[in-house]
C-alpha atoms as a PDB file:
ATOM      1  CA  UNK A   1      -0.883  -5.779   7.780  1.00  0.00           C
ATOM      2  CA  UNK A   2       0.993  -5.095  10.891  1.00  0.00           C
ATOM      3  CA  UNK A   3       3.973  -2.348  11.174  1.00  0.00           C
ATOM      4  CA  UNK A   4       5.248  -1.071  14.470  1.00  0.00           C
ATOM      5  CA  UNK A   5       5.440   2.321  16.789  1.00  0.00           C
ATOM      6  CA  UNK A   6       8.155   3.253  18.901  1.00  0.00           C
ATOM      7  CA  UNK A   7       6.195   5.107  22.136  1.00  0.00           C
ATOM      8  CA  UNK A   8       8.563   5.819  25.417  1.00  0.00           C
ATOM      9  CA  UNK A   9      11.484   3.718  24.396  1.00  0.00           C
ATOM     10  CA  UNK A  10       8.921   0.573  23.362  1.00  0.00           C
ATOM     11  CA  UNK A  11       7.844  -1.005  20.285  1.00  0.00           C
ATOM     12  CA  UNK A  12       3.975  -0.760  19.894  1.00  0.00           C
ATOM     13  CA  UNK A  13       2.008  -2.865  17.540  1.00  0.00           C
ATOM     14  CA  UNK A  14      -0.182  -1.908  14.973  1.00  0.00           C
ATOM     15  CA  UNK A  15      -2.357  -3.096  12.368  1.00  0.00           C
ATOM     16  CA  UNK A  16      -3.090  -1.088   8.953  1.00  0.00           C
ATOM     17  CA  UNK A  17      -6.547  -2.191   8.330  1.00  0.00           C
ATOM     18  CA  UNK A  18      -7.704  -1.893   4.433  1.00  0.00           C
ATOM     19  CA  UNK A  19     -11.522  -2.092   3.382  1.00  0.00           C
ATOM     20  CA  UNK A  20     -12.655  -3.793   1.047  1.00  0.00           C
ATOM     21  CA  UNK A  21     -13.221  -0.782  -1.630  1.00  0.00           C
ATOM     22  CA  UNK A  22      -9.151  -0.469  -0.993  1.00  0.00           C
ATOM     23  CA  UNK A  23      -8.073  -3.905  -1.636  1.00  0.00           C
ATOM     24  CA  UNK A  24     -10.647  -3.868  -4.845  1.00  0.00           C
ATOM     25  CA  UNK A  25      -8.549  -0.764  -6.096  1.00  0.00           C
ATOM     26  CA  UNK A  26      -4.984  -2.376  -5.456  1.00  0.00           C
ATOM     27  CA  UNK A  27      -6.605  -5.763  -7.096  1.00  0.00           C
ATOM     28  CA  UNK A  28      -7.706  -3.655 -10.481  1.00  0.00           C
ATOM     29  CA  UNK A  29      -4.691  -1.045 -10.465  1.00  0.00           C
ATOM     30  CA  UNK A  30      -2.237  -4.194 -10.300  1.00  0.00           C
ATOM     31  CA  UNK A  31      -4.417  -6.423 -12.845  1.00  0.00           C
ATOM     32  CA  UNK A  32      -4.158  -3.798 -15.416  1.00  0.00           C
ATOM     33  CA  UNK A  33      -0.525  -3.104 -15.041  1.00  0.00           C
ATOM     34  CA  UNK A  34       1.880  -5.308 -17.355  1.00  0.00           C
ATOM     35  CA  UNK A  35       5.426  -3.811 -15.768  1.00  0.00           C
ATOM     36  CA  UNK A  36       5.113  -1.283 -12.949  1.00  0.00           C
ATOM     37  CA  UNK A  37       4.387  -0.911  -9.288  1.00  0.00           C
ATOM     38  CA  UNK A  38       1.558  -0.436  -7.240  1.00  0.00           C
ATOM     39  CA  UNK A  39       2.813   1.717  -4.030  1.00  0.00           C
ATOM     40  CA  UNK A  40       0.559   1.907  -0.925  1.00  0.00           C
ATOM     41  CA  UNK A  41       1.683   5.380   1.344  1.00  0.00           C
ATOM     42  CA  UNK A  42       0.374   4.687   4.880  1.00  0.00           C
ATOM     43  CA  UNK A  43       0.686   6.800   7.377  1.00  0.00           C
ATOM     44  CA  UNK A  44      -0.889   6.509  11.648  1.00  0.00           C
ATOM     45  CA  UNK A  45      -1.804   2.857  10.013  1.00  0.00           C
ATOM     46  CA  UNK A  46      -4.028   4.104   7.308  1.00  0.00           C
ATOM     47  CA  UNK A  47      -3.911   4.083   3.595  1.00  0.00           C
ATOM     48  CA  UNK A  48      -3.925   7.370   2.543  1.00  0.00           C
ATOM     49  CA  UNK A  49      -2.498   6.983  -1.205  1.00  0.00           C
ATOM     50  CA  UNK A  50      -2.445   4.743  -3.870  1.00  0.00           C
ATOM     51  CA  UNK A  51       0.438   5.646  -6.567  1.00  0.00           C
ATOM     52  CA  UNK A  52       0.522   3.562  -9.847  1.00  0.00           C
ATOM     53  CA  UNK A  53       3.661   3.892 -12.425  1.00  0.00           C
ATOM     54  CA  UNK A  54       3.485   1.794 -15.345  1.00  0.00           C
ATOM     55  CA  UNK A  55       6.537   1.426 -17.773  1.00  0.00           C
ATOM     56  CA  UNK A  56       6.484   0.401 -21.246  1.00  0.00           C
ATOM     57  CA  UNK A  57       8.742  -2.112 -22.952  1.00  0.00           C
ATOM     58  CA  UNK A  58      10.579  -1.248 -26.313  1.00  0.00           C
ATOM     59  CA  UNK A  59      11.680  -4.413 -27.831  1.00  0.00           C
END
């Protein structure tokens, strides 16, 4: 993933790297969820939190 940095007026590019024991949490939190999100909080291009809310649907 890529986001960007503003340093001294410029735009700076940066890549958010995620390891492999990362992506196999976002694969199994999102696999198990049938309505919901899976949020990823980054911060200095690092994954620091993984939030899951799952909602239930009354029919």
């Amino acid at each position: 993933m890529n986001n960007t940095k503003k340093e001294a007026g410029k735009e700076v590019l940066q890549k958010t790297y995620i390891s492999q024991d990362q992506l196999a949490v976002i694969q199994k939190k999102a696999s198990e969820i049938q309505y919901g999100t899976v949020t990823l909080v980054i911060q200095d291009s690092r994954i620091v939190q993984i939030d899951c809310t799952e909602k239930i649907r009354i029919v």
